[in-house]
Protein backbone atom coordinates (compact mmCIF):
# COMPACT_ATOMS: atom_id res chain seq x y z
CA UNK A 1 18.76 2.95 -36.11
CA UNK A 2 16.94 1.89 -33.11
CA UNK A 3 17.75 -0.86 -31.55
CA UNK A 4 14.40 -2.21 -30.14
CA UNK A 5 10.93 -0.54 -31.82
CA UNK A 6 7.57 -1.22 -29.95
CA UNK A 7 4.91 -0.61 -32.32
CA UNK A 8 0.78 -0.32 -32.27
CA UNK A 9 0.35 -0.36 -28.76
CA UNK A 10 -1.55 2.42 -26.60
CA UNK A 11 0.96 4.72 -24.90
CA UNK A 12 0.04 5.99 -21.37
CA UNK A 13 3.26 8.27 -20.52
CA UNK A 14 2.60 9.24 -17.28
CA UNK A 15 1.57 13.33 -17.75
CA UNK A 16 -2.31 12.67 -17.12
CA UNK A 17 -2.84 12.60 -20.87
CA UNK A 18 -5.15 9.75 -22.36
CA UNK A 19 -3.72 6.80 -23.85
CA UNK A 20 -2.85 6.90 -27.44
CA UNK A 21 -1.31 4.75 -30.17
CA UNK A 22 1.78 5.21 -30.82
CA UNK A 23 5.30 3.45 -31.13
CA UNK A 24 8.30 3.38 -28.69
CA UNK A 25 11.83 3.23 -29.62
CA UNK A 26 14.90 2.53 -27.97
CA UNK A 27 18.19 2.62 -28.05
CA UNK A 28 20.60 1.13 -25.24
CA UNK A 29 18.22 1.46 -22.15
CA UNK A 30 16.58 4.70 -23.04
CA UNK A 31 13.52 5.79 -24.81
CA UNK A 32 14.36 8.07 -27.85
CA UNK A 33 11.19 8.41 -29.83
CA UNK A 34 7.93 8.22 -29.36
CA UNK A 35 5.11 8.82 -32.03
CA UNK A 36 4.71 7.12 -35.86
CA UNK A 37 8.16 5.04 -36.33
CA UNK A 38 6.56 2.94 -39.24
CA UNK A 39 9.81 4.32 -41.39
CA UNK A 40 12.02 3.30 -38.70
CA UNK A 41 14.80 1.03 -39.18
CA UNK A 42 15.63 -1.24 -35.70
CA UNK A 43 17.35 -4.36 -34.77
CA UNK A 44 14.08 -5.86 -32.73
CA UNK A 45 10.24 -4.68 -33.28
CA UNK A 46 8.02 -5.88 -30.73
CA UNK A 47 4.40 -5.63 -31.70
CA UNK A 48 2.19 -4.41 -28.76
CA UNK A 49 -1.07 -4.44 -30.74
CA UNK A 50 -3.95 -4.61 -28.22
CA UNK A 51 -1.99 -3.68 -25.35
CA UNK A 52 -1.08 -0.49 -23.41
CA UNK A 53 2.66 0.57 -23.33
CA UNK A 54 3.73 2.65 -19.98
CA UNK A 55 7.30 3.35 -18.30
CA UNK A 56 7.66 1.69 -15.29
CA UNK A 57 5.54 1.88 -12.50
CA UNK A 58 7.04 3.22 -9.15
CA UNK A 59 5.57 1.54 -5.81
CA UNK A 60 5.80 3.74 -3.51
CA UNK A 61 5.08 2.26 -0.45
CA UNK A 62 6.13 -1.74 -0.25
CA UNK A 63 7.51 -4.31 2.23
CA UNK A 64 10.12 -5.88 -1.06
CA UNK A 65 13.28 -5.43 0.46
CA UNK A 66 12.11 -8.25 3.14
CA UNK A 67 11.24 -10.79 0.64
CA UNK A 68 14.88 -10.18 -1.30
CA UNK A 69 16.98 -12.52 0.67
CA UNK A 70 14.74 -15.34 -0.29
CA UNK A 71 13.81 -14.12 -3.84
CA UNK A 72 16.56 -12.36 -5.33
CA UNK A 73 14.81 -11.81 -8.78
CA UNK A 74 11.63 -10.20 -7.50
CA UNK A 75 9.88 -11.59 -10.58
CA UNK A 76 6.31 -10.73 -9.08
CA UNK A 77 7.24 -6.89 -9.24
CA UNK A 78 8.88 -6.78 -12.34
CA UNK A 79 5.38 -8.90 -13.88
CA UNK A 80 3.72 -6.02 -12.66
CA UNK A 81 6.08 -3.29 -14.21
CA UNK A 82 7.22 -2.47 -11.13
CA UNK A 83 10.84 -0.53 -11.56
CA UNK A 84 11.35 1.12 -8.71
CA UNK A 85 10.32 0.67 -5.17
CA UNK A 86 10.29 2.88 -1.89
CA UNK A 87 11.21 0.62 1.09
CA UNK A 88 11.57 1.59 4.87
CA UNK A 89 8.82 4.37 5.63
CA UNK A 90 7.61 2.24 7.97
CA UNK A 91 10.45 2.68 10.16
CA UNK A 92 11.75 -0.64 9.72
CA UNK A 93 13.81 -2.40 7.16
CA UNK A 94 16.10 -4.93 6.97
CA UNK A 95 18.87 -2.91 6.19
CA UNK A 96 21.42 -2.06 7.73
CA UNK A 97 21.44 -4.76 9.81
CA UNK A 98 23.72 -5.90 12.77
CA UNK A 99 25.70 -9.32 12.88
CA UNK A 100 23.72 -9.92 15.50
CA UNK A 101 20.52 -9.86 13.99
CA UNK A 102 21.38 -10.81 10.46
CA UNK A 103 20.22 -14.80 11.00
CA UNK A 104 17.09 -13.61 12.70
CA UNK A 105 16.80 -11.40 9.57
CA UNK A 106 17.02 -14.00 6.68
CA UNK A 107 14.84 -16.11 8.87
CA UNK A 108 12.25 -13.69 9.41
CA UNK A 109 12.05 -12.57 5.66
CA UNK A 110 12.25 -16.29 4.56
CA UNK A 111 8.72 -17.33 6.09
CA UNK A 112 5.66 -16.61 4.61
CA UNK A 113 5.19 -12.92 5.76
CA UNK A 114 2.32 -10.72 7.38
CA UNK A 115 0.91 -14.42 8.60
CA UNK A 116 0.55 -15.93 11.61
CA UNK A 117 2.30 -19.05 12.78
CA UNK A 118 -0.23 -21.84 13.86
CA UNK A 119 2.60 -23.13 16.12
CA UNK A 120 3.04 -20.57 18.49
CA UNK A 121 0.05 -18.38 17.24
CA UNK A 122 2.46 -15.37 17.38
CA UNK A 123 2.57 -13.18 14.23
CA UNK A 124 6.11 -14.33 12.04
CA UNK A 125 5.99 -10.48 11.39
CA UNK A 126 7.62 -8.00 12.41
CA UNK A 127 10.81 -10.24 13.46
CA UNK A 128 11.00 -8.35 16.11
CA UNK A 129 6.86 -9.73 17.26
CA UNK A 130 8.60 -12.72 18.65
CA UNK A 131 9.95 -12.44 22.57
CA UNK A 132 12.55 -14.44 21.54
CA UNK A 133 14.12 -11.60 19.36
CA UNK A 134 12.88 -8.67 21.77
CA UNK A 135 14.91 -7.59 25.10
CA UNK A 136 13.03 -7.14 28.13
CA UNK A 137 10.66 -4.56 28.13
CA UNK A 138 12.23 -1.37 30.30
CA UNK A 139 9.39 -1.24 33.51
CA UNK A 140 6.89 1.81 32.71
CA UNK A 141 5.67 3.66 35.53
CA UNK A 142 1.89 3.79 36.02
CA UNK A 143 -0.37 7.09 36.10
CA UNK A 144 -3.53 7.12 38.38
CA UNK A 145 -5.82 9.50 37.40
């Protein structure tokens, strides 16, 4: 028996293959059938009539992991059927962090992000945009050409 059965909806799997009805069933957290489950007995059937039925989408380049210490839930991603999310290939992330910098951190990710502050018209992003945060720039030496 299945324990949840998604039925009617149109089935984009991932492989490049067109959409196409079909019901999904499930049994603890995997997927264990897919195809023509009308004869299939399950504890929850979820009709998906009119509606397209994927796995979950992978984002594969996002800025998430900044927004988690003030939303926790990340119900915008998981809206989208987000279920997995590359952070960090920017080169920065807010992990691991130092003592040090883990106030700054929360602070930082807490604002509204990738804004500017009308305040101090300084950017509020990266955390590190601020000269507050940054130590003093090393002296460079200068090229004539």
């Amino acid at each position: 028996m299945l324990d949840i059965k998604i039925t009617g909806g149109q089935v984009i799997h991932g492989t490049g293959a067109p959409a196409r009805r079909a019901d999904v069933g499930l049994t603890g957290d995997r997927v264990t059938a897919v195809g023509d489950l009308s004869t299939e007995p399950a504890g929850r059937t979820i009709d998906a009539a009119g509606r397209t039925v994927t796995p979950g989408f992978i984002d594969m380049h996002s800025h998430s992991d900044w927004r988690l210490w003030d939303n926790r839930r990340a119900e915008s991603k998981i809206r989208q059927g987000v279920t997995t999310e590359v952070v960090g290939n920017c080169g920065f992330s807010p992990a691991p962090v130092s003592d040090a910098f883990r106030h700054e951190m929360k602070m930082t990710a807490s604002r509204s992000t990738w804004s500017s502050s009308s305040a101090t018209g300084r950017s509020a992003w990266p955390p590190w945009a601020s000269r507050a945060v940054l130590p003093p720039r090393p002296s460079r030496p200068r090229w004539s050409a």
